[in-house]
N, C-alpha and C. Protein backbone atom coordinates (compact mmCIF):
# COMPACT_ATOMS: atom_id res chain seq x y z
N UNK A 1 165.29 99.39 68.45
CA UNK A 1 164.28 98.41 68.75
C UNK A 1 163.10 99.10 69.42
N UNK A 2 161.67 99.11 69.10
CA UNK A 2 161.01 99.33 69.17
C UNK A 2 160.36 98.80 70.97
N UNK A 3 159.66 99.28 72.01
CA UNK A 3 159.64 98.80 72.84
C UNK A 3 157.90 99.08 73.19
N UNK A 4 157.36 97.84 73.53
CA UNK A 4 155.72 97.92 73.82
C UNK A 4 155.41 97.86 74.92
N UNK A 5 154.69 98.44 75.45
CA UNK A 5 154.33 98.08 77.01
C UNK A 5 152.80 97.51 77.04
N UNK A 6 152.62 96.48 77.52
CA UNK A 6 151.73 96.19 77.45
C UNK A 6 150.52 96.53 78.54
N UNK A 7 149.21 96.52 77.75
CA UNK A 7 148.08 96.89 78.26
C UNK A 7 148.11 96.05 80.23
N UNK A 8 147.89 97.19 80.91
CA UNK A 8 147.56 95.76 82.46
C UNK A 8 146.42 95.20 82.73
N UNK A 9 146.44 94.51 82.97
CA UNK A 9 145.55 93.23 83.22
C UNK A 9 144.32 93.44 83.94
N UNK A 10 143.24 92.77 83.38
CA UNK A 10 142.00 93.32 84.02
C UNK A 10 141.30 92.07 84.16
N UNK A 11 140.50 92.06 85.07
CA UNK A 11 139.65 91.26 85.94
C UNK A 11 137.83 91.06 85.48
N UNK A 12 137.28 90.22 84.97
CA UNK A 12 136.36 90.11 84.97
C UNK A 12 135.42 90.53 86.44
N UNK A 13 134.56 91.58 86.29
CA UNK A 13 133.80 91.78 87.81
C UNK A 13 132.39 92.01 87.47
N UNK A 14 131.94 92.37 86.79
CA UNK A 14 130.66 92.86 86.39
C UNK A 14 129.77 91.91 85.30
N UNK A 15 128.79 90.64 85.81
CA UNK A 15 128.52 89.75 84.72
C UNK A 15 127.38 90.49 83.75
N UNK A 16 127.57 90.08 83.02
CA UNK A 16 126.08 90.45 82.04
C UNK A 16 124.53 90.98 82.31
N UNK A 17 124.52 90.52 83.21
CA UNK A 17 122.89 90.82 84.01
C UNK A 17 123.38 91.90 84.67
N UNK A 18 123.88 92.11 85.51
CA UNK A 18 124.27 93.18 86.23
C UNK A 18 124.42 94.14 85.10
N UNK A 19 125.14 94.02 84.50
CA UNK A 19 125.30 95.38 83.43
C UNK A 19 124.26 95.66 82.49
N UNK A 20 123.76 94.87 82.12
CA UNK A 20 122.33 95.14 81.54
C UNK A 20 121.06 95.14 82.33
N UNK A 21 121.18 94.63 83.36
CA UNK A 21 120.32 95.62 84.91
C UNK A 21 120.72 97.18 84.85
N UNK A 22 121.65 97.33 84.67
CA UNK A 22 122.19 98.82 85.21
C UNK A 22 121.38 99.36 84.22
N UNK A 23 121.79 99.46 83.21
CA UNK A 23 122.08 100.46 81.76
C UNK A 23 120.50 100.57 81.80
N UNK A 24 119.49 99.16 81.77
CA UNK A 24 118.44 99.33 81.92
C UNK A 24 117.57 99.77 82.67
N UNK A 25 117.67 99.92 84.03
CA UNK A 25 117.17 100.39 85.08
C UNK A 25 117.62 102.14 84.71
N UNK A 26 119.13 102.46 84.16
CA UNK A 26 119.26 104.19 83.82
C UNK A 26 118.19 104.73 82.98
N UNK A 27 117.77 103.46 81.84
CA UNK A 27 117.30 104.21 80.59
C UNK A 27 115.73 104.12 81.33
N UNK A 28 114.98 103.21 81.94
CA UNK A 28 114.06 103.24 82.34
C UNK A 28 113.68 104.22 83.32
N UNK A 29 114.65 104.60 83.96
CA UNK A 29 113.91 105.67 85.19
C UNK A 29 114.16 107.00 84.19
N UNK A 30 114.96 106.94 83.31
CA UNK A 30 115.46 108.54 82.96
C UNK A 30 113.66 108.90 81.70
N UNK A 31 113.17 107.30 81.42
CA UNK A 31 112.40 107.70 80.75
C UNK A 31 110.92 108.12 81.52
N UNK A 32 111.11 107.52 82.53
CA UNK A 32 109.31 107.65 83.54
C UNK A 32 109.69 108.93 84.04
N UNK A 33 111.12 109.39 84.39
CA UNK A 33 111.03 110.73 84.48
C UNK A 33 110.68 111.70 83.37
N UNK A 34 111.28 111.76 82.64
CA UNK A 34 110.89 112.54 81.28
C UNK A 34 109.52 112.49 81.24
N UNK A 35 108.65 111.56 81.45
CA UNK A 35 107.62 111.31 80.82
C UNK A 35 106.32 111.83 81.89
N UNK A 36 106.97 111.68 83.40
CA UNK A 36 105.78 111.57 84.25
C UNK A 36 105.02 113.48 84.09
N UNK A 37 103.11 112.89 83.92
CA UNK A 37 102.73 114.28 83.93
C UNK A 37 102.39 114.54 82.38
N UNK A 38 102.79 113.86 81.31
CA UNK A 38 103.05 113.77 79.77
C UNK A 38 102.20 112.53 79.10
N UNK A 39 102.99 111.42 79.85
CA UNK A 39 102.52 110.57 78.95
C UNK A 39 102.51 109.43 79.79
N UNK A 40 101.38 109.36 80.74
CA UNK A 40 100.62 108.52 81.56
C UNK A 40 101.30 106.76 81.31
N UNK A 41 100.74 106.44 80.06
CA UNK A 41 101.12 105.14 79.73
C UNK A 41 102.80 104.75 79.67
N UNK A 42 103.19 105.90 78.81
CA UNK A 42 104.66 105.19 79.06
C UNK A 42 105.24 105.56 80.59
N UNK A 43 104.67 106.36 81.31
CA UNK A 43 105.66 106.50 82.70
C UNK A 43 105.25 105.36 83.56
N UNK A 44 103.83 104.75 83.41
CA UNK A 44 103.41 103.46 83.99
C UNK A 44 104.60 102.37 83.24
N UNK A 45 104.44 102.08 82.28
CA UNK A 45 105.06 101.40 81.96
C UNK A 45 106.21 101.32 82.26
N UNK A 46 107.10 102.04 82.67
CA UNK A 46 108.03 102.14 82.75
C UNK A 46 108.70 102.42 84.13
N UNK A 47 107.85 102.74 84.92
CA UNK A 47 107.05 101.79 86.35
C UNK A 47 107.30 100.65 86.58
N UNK A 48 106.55 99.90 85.55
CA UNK A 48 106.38 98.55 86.00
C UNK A 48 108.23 97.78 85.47
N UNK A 49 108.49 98.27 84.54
CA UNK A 49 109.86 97.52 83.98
C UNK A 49 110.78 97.82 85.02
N UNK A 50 110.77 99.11 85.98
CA UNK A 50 111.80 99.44 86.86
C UNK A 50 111.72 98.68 88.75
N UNK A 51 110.43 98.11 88.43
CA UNK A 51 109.59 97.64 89.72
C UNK A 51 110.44 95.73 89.18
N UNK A 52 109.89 95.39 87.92
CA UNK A 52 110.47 93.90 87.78
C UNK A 52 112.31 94.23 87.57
N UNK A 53 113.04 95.12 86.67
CA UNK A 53 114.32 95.12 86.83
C UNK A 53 114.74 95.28 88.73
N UNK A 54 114.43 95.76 89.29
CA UNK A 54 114.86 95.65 91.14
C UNK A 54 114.42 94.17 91.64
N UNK A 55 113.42 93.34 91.38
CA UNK A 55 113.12 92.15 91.49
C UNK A 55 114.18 91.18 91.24
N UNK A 56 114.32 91.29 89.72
CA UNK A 56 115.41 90.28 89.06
C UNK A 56 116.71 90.55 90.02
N UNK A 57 117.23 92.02 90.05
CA UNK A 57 118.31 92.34 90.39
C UNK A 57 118.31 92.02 92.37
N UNK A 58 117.46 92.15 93.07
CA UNK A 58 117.29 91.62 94.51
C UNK A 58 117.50 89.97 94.45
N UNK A 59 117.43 88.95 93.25
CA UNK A 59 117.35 87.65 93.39
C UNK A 59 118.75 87.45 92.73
N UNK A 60 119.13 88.01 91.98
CA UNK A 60 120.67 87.89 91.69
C UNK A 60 121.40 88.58 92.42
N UNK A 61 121.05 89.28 93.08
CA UNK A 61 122.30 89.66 94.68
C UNK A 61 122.05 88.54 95.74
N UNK A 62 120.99 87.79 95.27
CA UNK A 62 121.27 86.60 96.22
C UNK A 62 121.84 85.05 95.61
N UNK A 63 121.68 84.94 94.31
CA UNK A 63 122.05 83.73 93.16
C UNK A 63 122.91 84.08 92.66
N UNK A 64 123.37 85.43 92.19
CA UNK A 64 124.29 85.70 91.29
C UNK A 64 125.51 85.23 91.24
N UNK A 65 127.07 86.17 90.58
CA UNK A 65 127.95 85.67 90.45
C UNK A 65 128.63 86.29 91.36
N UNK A 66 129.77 85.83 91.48
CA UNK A 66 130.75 86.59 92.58
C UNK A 66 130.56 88.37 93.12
N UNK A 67 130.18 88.58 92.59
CA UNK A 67 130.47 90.59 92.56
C UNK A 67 129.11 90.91 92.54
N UNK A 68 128.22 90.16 92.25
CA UNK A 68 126.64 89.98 91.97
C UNK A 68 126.12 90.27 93.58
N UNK A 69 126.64 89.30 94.33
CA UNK A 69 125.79 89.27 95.42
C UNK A 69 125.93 90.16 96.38
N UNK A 70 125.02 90.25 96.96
CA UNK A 70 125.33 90.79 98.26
C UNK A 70 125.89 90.88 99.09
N UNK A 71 126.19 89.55 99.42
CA UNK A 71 126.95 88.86 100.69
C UNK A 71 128.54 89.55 100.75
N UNK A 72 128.57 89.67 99.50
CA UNK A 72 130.22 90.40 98.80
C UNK A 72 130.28 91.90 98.75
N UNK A 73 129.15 92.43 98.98
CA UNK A 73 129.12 93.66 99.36
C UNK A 73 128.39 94.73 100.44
N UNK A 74 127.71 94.10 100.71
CA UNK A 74 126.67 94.57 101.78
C UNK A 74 127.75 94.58 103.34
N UNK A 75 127.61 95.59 103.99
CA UNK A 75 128.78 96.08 104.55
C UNK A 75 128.30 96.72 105.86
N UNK A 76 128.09 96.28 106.66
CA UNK A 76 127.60 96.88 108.22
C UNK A 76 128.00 98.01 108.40
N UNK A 77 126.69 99.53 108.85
CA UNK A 77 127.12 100.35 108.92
C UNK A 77 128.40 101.24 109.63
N UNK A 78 129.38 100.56 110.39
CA UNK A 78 130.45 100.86 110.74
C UNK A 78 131.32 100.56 109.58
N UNK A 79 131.39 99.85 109.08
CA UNK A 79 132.63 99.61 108.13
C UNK A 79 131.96 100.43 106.96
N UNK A 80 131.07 101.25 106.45
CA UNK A 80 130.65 102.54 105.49
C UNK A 80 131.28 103.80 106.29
N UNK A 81 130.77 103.98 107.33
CA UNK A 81 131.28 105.00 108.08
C UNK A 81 132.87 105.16 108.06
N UNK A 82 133.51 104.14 108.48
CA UNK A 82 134.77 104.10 108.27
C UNK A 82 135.12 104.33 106.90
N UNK A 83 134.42 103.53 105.64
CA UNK A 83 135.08 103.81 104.42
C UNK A 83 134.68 105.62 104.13
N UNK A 84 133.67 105.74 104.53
CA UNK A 84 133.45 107.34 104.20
C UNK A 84 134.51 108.67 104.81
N UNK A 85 134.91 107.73 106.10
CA UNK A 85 136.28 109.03 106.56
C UNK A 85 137.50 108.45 105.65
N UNK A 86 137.64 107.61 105.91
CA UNK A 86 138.80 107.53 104.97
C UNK A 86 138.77 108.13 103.62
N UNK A 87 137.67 107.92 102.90
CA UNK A 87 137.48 109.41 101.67
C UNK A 87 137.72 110.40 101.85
N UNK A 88 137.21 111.37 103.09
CA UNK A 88 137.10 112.32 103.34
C UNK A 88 138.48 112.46 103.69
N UNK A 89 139.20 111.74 103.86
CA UNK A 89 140.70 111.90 104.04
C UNK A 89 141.82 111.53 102.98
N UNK A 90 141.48 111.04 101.79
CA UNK A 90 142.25 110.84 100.48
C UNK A 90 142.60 109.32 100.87
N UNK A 91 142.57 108.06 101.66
CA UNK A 91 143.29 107.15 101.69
C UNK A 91 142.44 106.18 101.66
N UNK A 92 140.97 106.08 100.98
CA UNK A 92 140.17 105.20 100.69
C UNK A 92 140.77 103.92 100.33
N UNK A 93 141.02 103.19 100.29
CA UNK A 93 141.61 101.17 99.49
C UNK A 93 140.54 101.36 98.49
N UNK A 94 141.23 100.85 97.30
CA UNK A 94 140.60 100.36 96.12
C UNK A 94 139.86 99.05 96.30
N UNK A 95 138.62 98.76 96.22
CA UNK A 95 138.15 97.52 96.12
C UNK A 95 137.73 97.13 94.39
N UNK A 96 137.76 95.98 94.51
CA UNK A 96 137.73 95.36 92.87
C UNK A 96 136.38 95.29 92.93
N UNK A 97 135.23 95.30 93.77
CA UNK A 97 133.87 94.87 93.18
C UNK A 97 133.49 96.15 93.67
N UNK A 98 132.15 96.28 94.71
CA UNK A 98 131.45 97.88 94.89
C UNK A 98 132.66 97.90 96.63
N UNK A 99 132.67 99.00 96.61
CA UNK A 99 133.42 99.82 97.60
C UNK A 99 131.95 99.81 98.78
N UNK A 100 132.27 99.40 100.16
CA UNK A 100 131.42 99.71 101.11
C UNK A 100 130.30 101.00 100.84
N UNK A 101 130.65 102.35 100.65
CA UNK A 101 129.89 103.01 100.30
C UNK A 101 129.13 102.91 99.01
N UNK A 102 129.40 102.55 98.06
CA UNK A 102 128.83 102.26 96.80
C UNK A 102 128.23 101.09 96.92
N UNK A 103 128.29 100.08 97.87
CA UNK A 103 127.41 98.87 98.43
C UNK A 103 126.05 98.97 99.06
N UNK A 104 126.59 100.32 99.61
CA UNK A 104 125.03 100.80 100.79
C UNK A 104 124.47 101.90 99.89
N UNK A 105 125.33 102.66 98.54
CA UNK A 105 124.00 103.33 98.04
C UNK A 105 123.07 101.91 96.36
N UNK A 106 123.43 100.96 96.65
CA UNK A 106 122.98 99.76 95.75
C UNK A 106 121.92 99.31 96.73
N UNK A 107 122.03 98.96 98.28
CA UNK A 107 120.95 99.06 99.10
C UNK A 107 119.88 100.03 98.63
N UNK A 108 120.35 101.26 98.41
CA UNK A 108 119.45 102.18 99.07
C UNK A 108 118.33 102.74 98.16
N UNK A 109 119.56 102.44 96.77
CA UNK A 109 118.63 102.82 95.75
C UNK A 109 117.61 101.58 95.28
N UNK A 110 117.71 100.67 95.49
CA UNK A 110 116.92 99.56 95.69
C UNK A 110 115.56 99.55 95.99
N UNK A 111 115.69 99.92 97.24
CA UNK A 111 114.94 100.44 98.43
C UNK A 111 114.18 101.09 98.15
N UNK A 112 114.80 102.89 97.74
CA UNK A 112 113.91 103.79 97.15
C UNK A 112 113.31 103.69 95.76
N UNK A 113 113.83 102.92 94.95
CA UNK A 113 113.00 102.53 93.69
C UNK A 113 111.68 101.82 94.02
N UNK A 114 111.97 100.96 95.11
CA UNK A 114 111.10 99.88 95.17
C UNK A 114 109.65 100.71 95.85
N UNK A 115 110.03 101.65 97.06
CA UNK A 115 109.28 102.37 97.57
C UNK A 115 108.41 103.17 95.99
N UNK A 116 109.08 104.20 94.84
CA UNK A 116 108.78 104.97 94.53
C UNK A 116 107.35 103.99 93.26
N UNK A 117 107.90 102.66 93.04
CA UNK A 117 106.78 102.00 91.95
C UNK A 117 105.76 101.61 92.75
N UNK A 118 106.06 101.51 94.46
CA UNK A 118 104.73 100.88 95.33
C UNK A 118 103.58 102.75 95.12
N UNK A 119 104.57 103.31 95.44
CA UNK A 119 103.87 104.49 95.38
C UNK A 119 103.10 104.89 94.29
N UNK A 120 103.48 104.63 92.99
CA UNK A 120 103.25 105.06 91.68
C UNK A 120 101.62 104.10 91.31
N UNK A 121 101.98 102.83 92.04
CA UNK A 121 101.09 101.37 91.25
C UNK A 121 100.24 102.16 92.31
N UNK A 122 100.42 102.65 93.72
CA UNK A 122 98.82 102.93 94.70
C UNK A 122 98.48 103.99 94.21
N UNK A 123 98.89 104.84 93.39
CA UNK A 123 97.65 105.27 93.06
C UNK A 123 97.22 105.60 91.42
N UNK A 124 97.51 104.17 90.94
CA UNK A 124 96.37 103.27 90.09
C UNK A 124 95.41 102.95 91.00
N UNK A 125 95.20 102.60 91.95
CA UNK A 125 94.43 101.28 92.33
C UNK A 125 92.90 102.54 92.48
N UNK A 126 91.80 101.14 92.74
CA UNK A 126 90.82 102.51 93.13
C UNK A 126 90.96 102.95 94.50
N UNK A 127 91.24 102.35 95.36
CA UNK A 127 91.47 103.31 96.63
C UNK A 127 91.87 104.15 96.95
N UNK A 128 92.99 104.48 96.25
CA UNK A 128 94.09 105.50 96.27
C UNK A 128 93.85 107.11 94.88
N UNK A 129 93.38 106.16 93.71
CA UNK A 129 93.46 106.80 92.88
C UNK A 129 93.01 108.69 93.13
N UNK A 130 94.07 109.04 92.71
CA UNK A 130 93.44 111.04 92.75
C UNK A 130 93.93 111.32 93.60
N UNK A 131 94.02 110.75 94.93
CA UNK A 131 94.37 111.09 96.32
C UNK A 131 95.62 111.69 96.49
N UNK A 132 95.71 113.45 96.50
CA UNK A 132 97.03 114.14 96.33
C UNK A 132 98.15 113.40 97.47
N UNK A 133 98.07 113.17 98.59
CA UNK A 133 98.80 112.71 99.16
C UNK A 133 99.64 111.38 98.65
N UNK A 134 99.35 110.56 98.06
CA UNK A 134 99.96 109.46 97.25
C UNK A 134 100.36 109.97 96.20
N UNK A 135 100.12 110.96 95.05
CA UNK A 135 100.69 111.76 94.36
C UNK A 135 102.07 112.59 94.93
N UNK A 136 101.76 113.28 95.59
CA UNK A 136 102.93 113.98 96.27
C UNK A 136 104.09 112.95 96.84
N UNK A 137 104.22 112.25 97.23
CA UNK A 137 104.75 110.90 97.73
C UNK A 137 105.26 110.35 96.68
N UNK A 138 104.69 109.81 96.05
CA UNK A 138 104.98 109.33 95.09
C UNK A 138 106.29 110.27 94.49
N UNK A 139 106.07 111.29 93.89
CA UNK A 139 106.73 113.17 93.51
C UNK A 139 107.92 112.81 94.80
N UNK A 140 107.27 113.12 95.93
CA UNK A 140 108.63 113.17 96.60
C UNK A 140 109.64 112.13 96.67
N UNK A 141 109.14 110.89 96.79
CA UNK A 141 110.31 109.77 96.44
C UNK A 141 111.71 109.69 95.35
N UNK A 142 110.63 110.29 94.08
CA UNK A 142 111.14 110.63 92.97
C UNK A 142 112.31 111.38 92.86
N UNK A 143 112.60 112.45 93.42
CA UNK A 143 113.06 113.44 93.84
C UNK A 143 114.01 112.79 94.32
N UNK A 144 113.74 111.62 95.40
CA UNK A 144 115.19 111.41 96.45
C UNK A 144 115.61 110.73 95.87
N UNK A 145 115.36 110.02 94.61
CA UNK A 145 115.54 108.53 93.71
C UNK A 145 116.78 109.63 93.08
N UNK A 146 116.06 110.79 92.66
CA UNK A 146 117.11 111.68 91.82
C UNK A 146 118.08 111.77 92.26
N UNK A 147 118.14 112.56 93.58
CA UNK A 147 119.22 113.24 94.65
C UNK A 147 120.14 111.78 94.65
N UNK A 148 119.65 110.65 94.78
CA UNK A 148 120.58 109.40 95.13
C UNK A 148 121.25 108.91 93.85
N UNK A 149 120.37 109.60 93.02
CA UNK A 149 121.35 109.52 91.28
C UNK A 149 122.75 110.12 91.35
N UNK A 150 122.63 111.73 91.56
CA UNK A 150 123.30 112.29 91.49
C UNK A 150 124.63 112.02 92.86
N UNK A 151 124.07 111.44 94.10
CA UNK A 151 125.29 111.26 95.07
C UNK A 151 126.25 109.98 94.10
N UNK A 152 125.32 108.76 93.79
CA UNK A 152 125.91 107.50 93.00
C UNK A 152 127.12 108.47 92.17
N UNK A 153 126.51 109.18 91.34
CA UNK A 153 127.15 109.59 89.73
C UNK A 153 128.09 110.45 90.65
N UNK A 154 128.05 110.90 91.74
CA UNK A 154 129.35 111.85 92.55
C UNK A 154 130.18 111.13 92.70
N UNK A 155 130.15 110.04 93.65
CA UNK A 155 131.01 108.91 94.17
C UNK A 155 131.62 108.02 93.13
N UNK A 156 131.14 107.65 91.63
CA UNK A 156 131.33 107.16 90.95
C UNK A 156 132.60 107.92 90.08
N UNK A 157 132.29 108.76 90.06
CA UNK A 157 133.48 110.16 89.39
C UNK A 157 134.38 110.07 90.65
N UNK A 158 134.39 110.33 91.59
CA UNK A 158 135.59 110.34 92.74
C UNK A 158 136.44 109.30 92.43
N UNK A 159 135.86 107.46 92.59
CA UNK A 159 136.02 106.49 92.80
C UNK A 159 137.13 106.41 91.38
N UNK A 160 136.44 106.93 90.32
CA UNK A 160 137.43 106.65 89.32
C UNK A 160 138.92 107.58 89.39
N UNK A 161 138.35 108.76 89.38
CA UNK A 161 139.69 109.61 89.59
C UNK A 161 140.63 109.53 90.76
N UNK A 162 140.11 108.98 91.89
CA UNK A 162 141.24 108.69 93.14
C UNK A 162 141.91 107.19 92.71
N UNK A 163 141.17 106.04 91.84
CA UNK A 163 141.86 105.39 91.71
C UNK A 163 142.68 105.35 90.49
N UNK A 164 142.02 105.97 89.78
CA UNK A 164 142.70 106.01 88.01
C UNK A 164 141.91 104.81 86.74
N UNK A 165 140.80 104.63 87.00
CA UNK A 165 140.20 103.81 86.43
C UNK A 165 138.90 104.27 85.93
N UNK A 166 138.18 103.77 85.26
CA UNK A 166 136.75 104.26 84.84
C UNK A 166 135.83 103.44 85.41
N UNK A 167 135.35 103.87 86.16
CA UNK A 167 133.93 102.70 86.40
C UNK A 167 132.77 102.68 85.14
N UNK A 168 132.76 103.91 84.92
CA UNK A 168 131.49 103.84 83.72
C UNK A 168 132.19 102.30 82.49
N UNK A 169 133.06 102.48 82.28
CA UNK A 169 133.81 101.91 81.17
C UNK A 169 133.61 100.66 82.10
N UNK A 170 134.14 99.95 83.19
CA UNK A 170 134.39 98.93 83.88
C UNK A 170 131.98 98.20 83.62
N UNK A 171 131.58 99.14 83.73
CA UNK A 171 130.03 99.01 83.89
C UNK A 171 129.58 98.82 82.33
N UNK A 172 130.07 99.55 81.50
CA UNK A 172 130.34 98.64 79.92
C UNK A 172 131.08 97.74 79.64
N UNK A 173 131.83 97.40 80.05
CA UNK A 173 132.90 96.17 79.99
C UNK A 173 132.50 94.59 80.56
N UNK A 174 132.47 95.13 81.98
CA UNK A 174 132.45 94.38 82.82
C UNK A 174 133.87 94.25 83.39
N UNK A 175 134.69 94.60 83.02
CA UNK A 175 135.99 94.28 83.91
C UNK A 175 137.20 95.84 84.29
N UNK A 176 137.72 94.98 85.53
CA UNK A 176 138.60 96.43 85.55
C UNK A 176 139.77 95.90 85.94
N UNK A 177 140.67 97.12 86.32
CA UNK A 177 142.26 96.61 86.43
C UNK A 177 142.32 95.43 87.83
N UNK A 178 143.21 94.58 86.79
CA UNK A 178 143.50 93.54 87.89
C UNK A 178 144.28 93.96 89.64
N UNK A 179 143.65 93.46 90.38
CA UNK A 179 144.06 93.87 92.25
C UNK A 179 145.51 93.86 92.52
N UNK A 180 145.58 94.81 92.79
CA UNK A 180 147.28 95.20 93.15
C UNK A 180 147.18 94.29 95.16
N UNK A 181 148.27 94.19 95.50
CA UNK A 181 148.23 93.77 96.93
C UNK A 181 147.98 94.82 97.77
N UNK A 182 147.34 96.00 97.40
CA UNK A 182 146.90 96.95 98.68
C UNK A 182 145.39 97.16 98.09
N UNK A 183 145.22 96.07 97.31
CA UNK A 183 143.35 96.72 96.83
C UNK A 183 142.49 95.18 97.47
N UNK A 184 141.50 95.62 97.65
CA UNK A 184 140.62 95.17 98.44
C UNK A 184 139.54 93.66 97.32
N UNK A 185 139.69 92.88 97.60
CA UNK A 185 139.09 91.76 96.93
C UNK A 185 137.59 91.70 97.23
């Protein structure tokens, strides 16, 4: 007799907007990067789509769906601190939506996006326009937008391999393995 084990059970966490916020906000910054210095119009443009995707996505961390909001993840800096030693020590808790640290870099990159299109749109304007210092600024934001790519895409690879799951896949999906009684709701 043949014996099947079946697939385990997974949890809807990630709604539609959120995941097509994401994917879109990747393809949009990866393109104003490529572009900035090249091709003026599309890195504006693409500016402005990454300036309204943080908009939409700041009003659905406050409307959204369960895993959407904020309120469900936004995490007072003691309880990050704490989740960050406990990494640093192998005994992190699995949480089913963003993990305290992956909550505060969704803050942060927020934040610094939002900073890097205020920077980008001042100097369009005529006041600003030419003015190396808003250029450079602008350049340097960019840079930390990057550096905060690459910590996300660190933590994101950890997160999967300490728990055994894919987040990238869970961020195409939308869902991941259903909460065992030692994982975090």
């Amino acid at each position: 007799m043949k014996t099947t084990t079946a697939a385990p059970a997974t949890v809807k966490v990630w709604d539609p907007l959120v995941r097509v916020f994401h994917w879109s906000l990747v393809l949009s910054f990866a393109i104003a990067w490529i572009s900035a210095d090249e091709w003026q119009s599309l890195h504006e443009s693409c500016g402005y789509i990454v300036i309204g995707l943080v908009l939409i996505r700041i009003l659905w961390g406050l409307i959204g769906s369960r895993y959407a909001r904020f309120a469900q993840f936004v995490r007072h800096p003691r309880i990050v601190i704490d989740y960050l030693q406990d990494i640093r020590h192998a005994r992190e808790a699995r949480h089913i939506g963003h993990n305290p640290a992956g909550g505060m870099m969704v803050v942060v990159l927020l934040g610094t996006l939002t900073l890097l299109c205020v920077s980008g749109w001042l100097g369009t304007t005529d006041r600003f326009w030419g003015e190396e210092w808003v250029e450079e600024l602008h350049e340097l934001i960019g840079n930390l937008v990057l550096l905060l790519v690459g910590l996300h895409l660190a933590g994101v690879l950890l997160a999967s391999l300490r728990h055994r799951e894919s987040l990238v896949r869970a961020m195409l999906t939308g869902r991941k393995r259903a909460p065992q009684p030692e994982d975090i709701d």
